[in-house]
PDB file of N, CA and C in Angstrom:
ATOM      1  N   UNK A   1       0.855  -1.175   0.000  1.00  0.00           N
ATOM      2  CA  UNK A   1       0.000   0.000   0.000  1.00  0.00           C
ATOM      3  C   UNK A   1       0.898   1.234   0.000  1.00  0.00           C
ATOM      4  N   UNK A   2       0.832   2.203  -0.896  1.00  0.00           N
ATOM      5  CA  UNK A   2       1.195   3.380  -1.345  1.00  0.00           C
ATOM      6  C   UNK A   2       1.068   4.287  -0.374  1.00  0.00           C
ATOM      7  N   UNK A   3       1.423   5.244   0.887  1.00  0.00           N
ATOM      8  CA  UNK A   3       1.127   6.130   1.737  1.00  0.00           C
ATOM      9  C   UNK A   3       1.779   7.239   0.869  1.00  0.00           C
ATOM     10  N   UNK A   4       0.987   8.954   0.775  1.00  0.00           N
ATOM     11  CA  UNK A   4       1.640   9.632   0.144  1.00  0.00           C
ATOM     12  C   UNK A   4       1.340  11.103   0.976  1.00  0.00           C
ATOM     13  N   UNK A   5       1.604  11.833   1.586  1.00  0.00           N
ATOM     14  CA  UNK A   5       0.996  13.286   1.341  1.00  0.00           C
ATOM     15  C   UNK A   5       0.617  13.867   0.641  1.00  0.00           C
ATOM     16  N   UNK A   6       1.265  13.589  -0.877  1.00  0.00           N
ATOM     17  CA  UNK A   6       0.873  14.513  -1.834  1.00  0.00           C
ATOM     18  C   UNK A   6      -0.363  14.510  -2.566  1.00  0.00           C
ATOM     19  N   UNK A   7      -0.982  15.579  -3.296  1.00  0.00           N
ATOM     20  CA  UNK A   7      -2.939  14.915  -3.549  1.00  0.00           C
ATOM     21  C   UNK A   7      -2.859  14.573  -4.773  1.00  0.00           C
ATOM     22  N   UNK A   8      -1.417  14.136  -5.631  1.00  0.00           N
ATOM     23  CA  UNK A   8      -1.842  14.075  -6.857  1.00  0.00           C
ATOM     24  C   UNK A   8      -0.599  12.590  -6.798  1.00  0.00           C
ATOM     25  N   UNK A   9      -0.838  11.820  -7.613  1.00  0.00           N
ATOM     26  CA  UNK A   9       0.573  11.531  -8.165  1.00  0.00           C
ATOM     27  C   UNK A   9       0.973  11.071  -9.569  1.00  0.00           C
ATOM     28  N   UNK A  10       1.683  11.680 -10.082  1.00  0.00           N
ATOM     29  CA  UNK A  10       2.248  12.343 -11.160  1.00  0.00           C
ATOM     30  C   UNK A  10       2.372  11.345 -12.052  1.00  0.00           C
ATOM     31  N   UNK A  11       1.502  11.138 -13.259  1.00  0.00           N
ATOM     32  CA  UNK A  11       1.739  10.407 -14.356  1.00  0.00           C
ATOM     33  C   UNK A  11       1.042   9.435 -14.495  1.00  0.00           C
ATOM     34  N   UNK A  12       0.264   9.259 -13.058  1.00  0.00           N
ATOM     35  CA  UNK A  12      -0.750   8.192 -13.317  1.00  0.00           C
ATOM     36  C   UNK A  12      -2.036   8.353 -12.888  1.00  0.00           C
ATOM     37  N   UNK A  13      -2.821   7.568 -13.344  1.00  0.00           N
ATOM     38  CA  UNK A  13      -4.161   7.893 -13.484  1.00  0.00           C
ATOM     39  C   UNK A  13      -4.955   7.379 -12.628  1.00  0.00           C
ATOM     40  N   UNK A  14      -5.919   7.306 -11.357  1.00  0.00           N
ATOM     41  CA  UNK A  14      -6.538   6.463 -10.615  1.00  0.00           C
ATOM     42  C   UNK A  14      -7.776   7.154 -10.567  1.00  0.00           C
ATOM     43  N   UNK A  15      -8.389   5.810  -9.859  1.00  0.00           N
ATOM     44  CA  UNK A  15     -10.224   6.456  -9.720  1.00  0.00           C
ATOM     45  C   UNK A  15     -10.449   6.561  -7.852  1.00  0.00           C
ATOM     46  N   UNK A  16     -10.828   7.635  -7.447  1.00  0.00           N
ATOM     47  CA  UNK A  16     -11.059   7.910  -6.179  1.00  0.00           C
ATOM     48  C   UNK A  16     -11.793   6.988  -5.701  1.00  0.00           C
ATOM     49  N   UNK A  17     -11.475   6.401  -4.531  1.00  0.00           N
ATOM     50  CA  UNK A  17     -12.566   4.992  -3.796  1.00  0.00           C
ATOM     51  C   UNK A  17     -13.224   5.816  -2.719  1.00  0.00           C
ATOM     52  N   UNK A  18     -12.395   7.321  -2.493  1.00  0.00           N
ATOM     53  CA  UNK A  18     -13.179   7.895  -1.060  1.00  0.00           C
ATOM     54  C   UNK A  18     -12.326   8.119  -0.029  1.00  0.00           C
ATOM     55  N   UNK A  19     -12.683   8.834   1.117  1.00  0.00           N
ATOM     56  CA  UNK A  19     -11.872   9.248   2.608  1.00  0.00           C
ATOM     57  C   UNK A  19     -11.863   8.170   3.227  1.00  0.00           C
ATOM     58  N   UNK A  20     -10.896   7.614   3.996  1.00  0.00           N
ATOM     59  CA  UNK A  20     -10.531   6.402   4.957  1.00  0.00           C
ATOM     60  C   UNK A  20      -9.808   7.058   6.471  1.00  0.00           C
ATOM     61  N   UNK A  21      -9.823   6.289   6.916  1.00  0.00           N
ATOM     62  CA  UNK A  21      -9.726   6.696   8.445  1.00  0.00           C
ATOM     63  C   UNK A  21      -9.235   5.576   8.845  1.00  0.00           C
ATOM     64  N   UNK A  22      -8.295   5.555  10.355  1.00  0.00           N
ATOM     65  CA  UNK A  22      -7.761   4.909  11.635  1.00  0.00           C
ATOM     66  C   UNK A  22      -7.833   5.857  12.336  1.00  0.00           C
ATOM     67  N   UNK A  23      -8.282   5.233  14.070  1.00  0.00           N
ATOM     68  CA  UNK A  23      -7.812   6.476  15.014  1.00  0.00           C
ATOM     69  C   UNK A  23      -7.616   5.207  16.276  1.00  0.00           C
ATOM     70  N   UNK A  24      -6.965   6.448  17.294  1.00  0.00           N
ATOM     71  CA  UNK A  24      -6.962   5.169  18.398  1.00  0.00           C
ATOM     72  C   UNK A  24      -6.685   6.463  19.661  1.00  0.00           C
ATOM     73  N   UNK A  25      -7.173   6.480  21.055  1.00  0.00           N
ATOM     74  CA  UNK A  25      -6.860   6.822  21.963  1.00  0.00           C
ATOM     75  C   UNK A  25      -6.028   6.094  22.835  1.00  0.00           C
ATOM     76  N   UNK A  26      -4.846   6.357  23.091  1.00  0.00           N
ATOM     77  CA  UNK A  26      -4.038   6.019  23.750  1.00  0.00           C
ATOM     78  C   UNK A  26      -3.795   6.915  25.428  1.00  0.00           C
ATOM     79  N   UNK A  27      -3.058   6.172  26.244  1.00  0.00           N
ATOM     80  CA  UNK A  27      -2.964   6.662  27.524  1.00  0.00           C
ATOM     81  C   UNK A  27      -1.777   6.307  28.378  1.00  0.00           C
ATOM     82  N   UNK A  28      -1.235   6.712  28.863  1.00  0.00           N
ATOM     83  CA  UNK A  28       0.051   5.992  29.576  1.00  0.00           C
ATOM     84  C   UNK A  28      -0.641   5.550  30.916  1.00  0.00           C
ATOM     85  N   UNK A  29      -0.187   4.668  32.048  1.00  0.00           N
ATOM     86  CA  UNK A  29      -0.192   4.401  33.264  1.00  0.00           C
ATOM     87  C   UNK A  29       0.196   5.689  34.501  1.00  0.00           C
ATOM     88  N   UNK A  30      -0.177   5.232  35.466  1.00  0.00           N
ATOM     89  CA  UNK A  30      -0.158   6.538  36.800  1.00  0.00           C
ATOM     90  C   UNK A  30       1.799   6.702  37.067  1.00  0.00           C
ATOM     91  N   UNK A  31       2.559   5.102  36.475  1.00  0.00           N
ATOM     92  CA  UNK A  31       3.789   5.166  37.184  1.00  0.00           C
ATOM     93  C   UNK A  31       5.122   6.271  35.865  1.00  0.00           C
ATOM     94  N   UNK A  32       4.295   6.005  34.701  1.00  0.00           N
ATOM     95  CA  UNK A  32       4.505   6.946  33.267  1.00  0.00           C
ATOM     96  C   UNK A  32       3.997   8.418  33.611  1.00  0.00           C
ATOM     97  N   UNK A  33       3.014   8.689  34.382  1.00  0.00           N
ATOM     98  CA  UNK A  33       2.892  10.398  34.533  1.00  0.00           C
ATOM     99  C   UNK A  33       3.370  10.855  35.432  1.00  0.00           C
ATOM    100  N   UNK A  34       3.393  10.214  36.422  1.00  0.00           N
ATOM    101  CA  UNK A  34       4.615  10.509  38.084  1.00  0.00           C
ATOM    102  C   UNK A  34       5.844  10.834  37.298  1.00  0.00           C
ATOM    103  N   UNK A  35       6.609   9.660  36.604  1.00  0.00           N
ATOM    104  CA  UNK A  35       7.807  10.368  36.032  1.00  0.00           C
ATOM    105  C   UNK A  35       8.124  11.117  35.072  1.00  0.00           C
ATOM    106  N   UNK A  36       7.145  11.444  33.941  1.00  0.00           N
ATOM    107  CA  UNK A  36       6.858  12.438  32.979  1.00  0.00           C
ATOM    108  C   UNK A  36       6.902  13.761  34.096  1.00  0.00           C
ATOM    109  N   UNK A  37       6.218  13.985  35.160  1.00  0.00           N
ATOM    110  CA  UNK A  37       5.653  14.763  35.691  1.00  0.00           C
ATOM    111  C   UNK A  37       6.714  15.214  36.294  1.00  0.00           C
ATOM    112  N   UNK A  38       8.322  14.865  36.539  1.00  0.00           N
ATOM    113  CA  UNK A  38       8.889  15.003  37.482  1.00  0.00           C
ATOM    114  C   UNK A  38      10.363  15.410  35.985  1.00  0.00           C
ATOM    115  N   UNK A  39       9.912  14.833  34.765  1.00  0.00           N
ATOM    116  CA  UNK A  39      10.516  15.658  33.536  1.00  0.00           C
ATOM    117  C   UNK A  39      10.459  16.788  33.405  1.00  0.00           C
ATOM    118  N   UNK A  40       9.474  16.991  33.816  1.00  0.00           N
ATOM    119  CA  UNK A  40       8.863  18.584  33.314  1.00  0.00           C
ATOM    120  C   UNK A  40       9.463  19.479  33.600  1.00  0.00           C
ATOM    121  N   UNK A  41       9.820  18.892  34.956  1.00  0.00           N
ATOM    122  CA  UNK A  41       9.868  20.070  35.952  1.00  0.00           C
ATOM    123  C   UNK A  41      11.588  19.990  35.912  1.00  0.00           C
ATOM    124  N   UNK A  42      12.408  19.195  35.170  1.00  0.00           N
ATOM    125  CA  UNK A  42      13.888  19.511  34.821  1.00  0.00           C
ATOM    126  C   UNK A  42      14.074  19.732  33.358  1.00  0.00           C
ATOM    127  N   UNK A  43      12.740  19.410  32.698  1.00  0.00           N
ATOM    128  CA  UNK A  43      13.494  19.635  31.341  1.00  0.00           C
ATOM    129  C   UNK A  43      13.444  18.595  30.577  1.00  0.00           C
ATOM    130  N   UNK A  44      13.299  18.679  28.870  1.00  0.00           N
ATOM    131  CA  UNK A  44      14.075  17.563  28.227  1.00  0.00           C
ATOM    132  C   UNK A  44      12.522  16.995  27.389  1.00  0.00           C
ATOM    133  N   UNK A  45      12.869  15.633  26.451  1.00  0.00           N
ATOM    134  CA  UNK A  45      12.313  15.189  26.279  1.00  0.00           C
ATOM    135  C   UNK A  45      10.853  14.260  27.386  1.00  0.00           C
ATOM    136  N   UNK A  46      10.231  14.193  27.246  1.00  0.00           N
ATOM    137  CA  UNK A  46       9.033  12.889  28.043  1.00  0.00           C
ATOM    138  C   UNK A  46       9.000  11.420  26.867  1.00  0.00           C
ATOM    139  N   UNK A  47      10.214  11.247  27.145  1.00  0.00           N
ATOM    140  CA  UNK A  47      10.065   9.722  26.125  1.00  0.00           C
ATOM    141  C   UNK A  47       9.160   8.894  26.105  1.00  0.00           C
ATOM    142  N   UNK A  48       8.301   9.013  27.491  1.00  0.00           N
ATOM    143  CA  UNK A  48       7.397   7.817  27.537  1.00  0.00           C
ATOM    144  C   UNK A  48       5.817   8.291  26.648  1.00  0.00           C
ATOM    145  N   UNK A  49       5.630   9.467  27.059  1.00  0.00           N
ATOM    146  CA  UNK A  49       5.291   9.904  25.936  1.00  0.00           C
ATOM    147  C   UNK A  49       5.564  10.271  24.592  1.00  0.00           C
ATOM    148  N   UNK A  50       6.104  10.389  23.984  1.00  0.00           N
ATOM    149  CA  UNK A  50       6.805  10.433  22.836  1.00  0.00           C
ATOM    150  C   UNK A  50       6.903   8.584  22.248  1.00  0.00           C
ATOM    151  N   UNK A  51       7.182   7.919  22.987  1.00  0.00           N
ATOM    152  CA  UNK A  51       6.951   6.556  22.835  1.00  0.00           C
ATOM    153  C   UNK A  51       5.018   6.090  22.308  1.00  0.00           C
ATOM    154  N   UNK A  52       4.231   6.805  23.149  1.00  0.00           N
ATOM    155  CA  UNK A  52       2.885   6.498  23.482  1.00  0.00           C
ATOM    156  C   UNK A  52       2.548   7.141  21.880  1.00  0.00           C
ATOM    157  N   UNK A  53       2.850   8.217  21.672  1.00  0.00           N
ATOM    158  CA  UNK A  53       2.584   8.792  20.277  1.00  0.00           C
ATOM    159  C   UNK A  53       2.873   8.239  19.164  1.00  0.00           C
ATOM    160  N   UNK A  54       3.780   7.557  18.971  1.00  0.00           N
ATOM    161  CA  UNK A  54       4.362   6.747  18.350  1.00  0.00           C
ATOM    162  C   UNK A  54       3.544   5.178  17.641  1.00  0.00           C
ATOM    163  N   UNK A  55       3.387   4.913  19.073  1.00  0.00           N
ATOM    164  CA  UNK A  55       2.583   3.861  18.720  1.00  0.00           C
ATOM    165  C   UNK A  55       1.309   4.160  18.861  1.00  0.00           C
ATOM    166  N   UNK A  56       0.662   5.007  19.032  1.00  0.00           N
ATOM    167  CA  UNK A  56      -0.609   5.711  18.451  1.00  0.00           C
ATOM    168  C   UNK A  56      -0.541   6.175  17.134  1.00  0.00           C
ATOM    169  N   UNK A  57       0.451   6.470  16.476  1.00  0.00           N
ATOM    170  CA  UNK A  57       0.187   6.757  15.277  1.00  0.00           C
ATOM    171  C   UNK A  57       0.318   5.497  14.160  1.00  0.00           C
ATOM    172  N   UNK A  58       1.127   4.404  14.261  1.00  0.00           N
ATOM    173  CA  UNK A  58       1.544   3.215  14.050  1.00  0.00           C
ATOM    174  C   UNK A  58      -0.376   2.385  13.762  1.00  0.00           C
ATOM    175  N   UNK A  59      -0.837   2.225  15.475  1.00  0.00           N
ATOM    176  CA  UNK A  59      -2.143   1.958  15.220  1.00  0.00           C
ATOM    177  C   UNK A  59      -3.247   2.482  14.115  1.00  0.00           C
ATOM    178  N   UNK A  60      -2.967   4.029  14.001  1.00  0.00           N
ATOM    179  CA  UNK A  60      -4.192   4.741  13.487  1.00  0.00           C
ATOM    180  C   UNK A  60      -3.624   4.354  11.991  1.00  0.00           C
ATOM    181  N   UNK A  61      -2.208   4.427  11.191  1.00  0.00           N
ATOM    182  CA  UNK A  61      -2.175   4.246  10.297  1.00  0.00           C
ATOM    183  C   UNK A  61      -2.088   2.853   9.880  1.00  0.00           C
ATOM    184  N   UNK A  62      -2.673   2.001  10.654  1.00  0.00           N
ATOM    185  CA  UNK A  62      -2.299   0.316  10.290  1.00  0.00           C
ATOM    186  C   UNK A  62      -4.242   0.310  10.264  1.00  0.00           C
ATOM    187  N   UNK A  63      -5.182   1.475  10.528  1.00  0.00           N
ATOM    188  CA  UNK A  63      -6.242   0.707  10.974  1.00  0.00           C
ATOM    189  C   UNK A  63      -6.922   1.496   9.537  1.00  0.00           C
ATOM    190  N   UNK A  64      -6.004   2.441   8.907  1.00  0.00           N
ATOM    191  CA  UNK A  64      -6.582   3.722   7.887  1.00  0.00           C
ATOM    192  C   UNK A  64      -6.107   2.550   6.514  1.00  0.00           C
ATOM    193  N   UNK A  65      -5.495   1.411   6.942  1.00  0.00           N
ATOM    194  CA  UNK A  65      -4.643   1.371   5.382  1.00  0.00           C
ATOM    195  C   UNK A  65      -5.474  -0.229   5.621  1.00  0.00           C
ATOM    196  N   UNK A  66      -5.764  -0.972   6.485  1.00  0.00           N
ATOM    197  CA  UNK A  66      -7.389  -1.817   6.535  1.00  0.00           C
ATOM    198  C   UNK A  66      -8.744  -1.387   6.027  1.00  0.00           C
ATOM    199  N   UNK A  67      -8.802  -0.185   6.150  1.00  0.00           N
ATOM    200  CA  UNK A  67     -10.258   0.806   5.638  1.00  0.00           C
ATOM    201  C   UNK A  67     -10.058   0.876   4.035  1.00  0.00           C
ATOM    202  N   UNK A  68      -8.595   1.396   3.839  1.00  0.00           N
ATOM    203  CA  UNK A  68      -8.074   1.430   2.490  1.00  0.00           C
ATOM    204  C   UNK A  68      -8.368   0.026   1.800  1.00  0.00           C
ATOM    205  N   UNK A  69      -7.801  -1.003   2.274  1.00  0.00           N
ATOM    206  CA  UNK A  69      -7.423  -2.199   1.290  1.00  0.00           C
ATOM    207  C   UNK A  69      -8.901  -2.655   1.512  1.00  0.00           C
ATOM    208  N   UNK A  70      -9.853  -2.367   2.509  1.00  0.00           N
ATOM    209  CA  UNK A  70     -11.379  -3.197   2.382  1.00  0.00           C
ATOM    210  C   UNK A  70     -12.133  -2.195   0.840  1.00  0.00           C
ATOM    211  N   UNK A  71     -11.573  -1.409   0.639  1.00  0.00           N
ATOM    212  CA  UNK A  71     -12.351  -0.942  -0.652  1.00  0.00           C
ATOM    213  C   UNK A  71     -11.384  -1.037  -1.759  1.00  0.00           C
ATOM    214  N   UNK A  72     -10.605  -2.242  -1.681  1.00  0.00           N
ATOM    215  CA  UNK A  72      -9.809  -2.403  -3.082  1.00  0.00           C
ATOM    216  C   UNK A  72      -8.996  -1.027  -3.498  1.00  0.00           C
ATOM    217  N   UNK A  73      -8.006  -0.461  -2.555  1.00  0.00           N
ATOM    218  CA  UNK A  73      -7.036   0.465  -2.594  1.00  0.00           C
ATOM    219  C   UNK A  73      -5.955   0.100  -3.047  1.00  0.00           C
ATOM    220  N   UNK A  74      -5.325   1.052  -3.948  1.00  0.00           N
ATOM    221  CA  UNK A  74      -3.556   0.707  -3.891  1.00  0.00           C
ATOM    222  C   UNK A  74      -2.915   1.588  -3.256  1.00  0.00           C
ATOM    223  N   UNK A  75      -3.422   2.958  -3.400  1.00  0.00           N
ATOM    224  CA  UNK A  75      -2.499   4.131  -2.110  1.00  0.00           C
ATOM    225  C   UNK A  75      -3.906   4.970  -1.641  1.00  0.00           C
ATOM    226  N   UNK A  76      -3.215   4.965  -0.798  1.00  0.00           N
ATOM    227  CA  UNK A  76      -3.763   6.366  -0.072  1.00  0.00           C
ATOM    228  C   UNK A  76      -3.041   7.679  -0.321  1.00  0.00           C
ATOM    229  N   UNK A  77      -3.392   8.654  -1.022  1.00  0.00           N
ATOM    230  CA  UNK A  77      -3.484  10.171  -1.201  1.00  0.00           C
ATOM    231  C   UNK A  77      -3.553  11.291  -0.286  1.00  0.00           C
ATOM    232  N   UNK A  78      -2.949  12.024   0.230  1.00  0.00           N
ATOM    233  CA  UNK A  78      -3.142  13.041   1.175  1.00  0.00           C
ATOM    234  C   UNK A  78      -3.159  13.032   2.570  1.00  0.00           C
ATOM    235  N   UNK A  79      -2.520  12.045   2.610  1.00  0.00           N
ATOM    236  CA  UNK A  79      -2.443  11.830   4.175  1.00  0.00           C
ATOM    237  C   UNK A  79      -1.977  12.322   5.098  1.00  0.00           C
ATOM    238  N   UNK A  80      -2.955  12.668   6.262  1.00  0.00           N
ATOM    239  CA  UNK A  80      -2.609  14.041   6.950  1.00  0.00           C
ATOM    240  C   UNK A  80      -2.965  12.762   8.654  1.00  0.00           C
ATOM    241  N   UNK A  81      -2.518  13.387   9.651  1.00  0.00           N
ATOM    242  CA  UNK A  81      -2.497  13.289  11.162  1.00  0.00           C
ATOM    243  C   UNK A  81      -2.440  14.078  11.480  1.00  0.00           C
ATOM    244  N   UNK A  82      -3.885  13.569  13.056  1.00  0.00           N
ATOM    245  CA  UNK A  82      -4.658  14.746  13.922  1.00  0.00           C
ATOM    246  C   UNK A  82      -3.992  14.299  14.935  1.00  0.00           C
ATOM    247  N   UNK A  83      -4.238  14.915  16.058  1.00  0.00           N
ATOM    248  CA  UNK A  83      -3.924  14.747  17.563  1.00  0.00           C
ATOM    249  C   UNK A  83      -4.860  15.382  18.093  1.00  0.00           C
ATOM    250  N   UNK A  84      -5.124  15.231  19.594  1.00  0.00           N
ATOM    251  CA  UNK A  84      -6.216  16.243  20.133  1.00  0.00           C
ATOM    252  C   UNK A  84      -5.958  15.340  21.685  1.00  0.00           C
ATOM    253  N   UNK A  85      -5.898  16.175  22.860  1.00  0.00           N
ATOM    254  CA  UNK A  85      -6.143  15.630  23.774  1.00  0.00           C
ATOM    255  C   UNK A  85      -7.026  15.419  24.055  1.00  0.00           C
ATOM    256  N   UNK A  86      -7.551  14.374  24.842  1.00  0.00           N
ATOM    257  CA  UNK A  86      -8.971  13.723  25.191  1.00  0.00           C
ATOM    258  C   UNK A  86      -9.399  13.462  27.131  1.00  0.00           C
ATOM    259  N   UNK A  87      -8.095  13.424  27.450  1.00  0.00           N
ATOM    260  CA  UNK A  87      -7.967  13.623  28.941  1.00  0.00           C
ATOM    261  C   UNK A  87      -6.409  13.703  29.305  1.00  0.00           C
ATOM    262  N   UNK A  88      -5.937  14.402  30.647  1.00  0.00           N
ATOM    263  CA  UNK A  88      -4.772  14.561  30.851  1.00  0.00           C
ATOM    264  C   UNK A  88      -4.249  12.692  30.671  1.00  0.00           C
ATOM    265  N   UNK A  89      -3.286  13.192  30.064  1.00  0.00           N
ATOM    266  CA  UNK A  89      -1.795  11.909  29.376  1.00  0.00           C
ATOM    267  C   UNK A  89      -2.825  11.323  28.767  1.00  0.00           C
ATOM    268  N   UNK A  90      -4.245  11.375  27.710  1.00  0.00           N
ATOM    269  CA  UNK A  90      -4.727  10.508  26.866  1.00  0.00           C
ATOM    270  C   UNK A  90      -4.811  11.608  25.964  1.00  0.00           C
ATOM    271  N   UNK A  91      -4.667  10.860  24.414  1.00  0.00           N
ATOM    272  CA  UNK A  91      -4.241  11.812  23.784  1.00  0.00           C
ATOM    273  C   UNK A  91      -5.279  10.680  21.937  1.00  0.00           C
ATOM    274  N   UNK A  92      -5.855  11.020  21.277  1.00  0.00           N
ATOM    275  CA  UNK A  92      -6.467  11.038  20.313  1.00  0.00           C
ATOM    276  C   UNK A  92      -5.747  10.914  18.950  1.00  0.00           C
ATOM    277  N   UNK A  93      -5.208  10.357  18.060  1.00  0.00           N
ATOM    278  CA  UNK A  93      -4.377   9.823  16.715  1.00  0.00           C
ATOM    279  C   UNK A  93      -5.098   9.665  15.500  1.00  0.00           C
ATOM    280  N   UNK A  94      -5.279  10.124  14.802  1.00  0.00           N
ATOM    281  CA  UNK A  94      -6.541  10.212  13.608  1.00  0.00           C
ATOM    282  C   UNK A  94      -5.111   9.924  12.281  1.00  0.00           C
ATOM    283  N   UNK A  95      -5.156   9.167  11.510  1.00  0.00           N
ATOM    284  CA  UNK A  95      -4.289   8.870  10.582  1.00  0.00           C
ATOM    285  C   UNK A  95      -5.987   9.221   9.427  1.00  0.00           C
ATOM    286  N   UNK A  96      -5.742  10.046   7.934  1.00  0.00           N
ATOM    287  CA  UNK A  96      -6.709  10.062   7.372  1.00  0.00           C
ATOM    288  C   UNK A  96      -5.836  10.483   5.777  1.00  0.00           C
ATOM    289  N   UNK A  97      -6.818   9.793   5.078  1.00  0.00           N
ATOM    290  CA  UNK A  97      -6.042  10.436   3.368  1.00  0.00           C
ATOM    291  C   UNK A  97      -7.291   9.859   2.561  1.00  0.00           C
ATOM    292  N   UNK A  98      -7.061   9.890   1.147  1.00  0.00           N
ATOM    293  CA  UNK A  98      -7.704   9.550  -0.122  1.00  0.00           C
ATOM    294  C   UNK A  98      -7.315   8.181  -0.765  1.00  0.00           C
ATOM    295  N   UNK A  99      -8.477   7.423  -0.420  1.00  0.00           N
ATOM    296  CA  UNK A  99      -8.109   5.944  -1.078  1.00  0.00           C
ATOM    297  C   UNK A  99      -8.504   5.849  -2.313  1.00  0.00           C
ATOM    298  N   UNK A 100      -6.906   5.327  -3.288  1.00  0.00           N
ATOM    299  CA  UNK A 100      -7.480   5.620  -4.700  1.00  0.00           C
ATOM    300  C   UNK A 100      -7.050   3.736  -5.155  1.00  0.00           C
ATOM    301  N   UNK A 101      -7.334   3.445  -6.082  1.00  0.00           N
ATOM    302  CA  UNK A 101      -6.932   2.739  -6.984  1.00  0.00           C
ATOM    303  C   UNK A 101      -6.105   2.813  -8.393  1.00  0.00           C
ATOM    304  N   UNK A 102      -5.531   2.770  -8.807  1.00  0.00           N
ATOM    305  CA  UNK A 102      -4.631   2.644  -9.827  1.00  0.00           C
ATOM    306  C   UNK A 102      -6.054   2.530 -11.324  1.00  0.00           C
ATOM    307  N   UNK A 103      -5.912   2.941 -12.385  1.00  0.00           N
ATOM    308  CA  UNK A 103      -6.549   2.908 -13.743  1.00  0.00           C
ATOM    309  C   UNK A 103      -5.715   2.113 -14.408  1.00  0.00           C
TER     310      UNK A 103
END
């Protein structure tokens, strides 16, 4: 499967199948925000978050490119990622683009 940002791709011809989607809310544990929480306050990266994002985005784009291939996709087109917090340390992953097929 083809992942692209771009909304066109160049030289070839496909027929639009439509918008596709993955998302996933993710959350770390109480013993991940105690020590995030104690980052903060020196500085620096929060790896464990930064980890959590990671594999929130991993999910949302493994669940957008299932949506894709159930309507006979070869790439997805325009693919953009949301974020949005949803509660403190839970955090919202929207993987979304244009599922096309090849002509």
């Amino acid at each position: 499967m083809l992942l692209v940002t771009i909304e066109q791709l160049p030289g070839t011809s496909f027929e639009v199948l439509g918008m596709v989607r993955g998302s996933t809310i993710q959350c770390r544990h109480i013993g991940h925000d105690f020590l995030s929480g104690l980052q903060n306050l020196v500085g620096g990266e929060m790896e464990s978050y930064t980890q959590m994002m990671d594999e929130a985005r991993e999910i949302a784009t493994s669940r957008m490119i299932h949506e894709a291939e159930t309507l006979g996709a070869d790439a997805v087109i325009g693919l953009r990622y949301m974020t949005a917090s949803v509660a403190q340390g839970a955090a919202e992953v929207m993987a979304y683009g244009t599922a096309v097929r090849y002509a």
